[in-house]
N, C-alpha and C. Protein backbone atom coordinates (compact mmCIF):
# COMPACT_ATOMS: atom_id res chain seq x y z
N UNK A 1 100.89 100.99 89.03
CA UNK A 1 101.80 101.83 89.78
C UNK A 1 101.09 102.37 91.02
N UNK A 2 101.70 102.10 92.35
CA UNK A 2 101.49 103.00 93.62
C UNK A 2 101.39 104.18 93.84
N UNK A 3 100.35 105.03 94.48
CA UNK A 3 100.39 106.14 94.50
C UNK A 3 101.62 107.40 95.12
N UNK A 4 102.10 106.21 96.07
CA UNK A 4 103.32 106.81 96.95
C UNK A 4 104.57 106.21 96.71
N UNK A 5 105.40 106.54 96.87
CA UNK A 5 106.80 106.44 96.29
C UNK A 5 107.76 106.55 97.83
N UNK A 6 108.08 105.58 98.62
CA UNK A 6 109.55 106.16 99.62
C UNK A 6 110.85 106.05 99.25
N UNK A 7 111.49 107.42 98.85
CA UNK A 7 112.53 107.02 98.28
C UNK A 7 113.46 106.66 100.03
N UNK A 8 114.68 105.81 99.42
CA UNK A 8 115.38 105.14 100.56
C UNK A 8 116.83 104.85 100.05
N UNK A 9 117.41 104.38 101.03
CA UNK A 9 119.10 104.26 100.59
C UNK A 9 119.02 102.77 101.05
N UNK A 10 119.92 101.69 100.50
CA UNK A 10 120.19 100.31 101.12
C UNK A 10 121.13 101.04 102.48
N UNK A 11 120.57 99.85 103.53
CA UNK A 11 121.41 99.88 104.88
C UNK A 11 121.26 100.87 105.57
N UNK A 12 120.34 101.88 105.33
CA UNK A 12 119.50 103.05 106.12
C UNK A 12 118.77 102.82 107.18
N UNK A 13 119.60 103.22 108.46
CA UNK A 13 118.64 102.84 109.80
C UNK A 13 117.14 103.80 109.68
N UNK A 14 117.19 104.89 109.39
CA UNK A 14 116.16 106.13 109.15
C UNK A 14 115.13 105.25 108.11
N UNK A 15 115.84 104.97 107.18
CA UNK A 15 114.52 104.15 106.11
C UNK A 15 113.83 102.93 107.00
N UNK A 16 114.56 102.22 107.21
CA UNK A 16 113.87 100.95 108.23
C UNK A 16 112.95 101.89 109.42
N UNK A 17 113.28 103.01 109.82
CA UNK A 17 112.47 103.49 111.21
C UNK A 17 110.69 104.13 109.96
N UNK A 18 111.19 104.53 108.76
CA UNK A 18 110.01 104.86 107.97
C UNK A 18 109.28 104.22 107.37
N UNK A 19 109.46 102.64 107.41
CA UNK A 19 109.06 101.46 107.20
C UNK A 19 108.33 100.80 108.21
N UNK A 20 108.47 101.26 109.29
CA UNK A 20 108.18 100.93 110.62
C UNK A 20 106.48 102.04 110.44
N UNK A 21 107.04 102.84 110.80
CA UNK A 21 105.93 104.40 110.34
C UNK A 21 104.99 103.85 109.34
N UNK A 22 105.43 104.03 108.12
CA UNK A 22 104.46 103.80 107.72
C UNK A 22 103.60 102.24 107.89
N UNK A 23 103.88 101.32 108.29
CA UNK A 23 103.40 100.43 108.43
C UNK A 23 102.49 101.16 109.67
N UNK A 24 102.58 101.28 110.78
CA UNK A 24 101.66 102.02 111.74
C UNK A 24 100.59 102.92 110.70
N UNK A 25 100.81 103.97 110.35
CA UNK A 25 100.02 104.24 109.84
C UNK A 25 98.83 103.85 108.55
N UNK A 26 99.29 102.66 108.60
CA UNK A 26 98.22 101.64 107.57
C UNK A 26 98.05 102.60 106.29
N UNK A 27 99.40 102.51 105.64
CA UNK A 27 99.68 103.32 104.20
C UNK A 27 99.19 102.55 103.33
N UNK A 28 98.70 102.58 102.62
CA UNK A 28 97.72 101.90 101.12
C UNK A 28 99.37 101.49 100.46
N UNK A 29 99.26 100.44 99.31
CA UNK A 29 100.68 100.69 98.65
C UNK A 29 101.19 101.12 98.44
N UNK A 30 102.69 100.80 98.29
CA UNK A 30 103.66 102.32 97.65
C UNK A 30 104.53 101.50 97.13
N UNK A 31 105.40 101.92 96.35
CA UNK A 31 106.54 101.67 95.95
C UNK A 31 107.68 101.91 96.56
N UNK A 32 108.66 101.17 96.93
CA UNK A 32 110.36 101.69 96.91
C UNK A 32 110.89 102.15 96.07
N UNK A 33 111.72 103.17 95.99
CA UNK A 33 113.19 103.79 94.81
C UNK A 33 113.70 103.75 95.64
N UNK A 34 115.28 103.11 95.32
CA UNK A 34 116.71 103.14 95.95
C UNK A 34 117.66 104.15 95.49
N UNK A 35 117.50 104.88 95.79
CA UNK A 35 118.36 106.80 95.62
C UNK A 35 119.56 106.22 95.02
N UNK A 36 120.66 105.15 95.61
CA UNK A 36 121.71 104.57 94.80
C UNK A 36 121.70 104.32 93.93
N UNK A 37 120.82 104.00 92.85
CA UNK A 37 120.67 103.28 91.67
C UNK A 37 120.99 104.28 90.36
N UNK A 38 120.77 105.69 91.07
CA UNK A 38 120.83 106.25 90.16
C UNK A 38 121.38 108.06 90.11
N UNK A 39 122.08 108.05 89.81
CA UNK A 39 122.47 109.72 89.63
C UNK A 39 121.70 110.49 89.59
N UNK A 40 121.16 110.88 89.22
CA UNK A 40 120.01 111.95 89.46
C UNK A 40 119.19 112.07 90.62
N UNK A 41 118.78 110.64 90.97
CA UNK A 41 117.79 110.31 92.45
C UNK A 41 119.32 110.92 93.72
N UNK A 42 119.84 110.76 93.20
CA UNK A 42 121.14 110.51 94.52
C UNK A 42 121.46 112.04 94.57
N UNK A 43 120.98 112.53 93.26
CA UNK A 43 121.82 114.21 94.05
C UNK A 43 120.44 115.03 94.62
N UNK A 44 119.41 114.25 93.87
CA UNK A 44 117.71 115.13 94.41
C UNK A 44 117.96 114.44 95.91
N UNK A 45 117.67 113.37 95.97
CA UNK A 45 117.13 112.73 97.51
C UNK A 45 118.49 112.16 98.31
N UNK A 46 119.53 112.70 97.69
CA UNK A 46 120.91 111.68 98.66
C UNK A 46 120.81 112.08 100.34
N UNK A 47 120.92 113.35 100.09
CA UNK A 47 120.67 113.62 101.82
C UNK A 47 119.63 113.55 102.66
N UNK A 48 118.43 113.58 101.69
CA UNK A 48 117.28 113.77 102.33
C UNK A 48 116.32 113.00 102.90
N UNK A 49 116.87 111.34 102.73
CA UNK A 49 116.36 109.78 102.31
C UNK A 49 115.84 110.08 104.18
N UNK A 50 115.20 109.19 104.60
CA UNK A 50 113.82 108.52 103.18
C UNK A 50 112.90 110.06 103.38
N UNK A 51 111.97 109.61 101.94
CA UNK A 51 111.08 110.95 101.77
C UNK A 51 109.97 110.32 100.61
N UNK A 52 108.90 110.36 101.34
CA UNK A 52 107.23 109.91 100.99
C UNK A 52 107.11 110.74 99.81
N UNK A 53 106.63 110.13 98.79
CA UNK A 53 106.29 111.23 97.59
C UNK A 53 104.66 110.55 97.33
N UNK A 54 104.08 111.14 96.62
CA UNK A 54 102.94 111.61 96.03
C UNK A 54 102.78 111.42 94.73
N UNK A 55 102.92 110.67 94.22
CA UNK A 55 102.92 110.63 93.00
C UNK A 55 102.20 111.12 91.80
N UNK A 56 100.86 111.50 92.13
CA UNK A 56 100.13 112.07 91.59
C UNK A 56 99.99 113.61 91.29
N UNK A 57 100.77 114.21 92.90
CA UNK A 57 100.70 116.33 92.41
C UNK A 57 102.01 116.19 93.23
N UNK A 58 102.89 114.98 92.95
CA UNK A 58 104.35 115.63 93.29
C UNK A 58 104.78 116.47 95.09
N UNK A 59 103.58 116.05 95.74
CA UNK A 59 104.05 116.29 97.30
C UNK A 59 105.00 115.63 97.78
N UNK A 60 105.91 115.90 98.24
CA UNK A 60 106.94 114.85 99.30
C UNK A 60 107.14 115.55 100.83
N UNK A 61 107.25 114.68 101.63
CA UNK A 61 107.16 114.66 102.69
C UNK A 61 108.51 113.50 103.05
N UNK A 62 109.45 114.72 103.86
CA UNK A 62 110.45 114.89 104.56
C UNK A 62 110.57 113.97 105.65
N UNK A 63 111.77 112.98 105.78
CA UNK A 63 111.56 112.26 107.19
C UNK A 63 112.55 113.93 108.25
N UNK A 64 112.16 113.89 109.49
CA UNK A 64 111.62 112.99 110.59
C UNK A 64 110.16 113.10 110.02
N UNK A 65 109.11 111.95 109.69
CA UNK A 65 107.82 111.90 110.07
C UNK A 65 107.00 110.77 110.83
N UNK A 66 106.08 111.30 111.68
CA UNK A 66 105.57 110.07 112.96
C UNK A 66 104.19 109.40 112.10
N UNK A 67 103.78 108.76 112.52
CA UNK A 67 102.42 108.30 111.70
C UNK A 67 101.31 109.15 111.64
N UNK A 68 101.07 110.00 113.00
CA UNK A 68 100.20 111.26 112.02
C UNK A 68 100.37 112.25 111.18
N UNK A 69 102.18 112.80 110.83
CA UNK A 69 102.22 113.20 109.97
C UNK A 69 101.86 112.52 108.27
N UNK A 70 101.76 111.14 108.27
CA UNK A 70 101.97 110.25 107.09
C UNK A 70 100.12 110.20 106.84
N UNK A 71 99.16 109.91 108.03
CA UNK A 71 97.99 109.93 107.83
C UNK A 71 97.75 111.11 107.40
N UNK A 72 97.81 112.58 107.38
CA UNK A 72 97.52 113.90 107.52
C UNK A 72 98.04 113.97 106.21
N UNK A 73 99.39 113.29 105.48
CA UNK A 73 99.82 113.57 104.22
C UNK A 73 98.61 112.78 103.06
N UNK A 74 98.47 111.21 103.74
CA UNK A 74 97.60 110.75 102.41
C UNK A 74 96.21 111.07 102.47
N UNK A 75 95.78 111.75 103.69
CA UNK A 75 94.49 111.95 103.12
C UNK A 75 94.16 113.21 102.60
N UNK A 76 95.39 114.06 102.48
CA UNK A 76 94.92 115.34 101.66
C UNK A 76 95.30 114.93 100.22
N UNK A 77 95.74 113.82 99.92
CA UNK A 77 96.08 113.35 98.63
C UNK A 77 94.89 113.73 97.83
């Protein structure tokens, strides 16, 4: 399992622009969750997509984020 988690919606211009991001910022692996898949993800993250999680102490990080916010997030991991 990946340390980071982006949750995302299918057909999300905002997720594709955080896909973009994090690729710039040369993110170590992560996983996708699709907020649709599931009721619970959809009422935590429905509005809030996409949003970087942490998997380890539960940080998430909010889009709008640019690639130094995403570097500044994993290295306080």
């Amino acid at each position: 399992m990946a340390q980071f988690v982006l949750y995302q919606r299918d057909y999300c211009h905002l997720c594709d622009q955080a896909l973009a991001v994090l690729a710039q910022a040369r993110l170590p692996e992560f996983d996708s969750v699709w907020v649709d898949d599931s009721h619970e993800l959809e009422d935590r993250y429905g509005t809030r997509v996409p949003v970087l999680r942490d998997v380890r102490d539960g940080r998430e990080l909010d889009w709008p984020f640019d690639e130094t916010a995403v570097r500044d997030f994993i290295e306080h991991a």
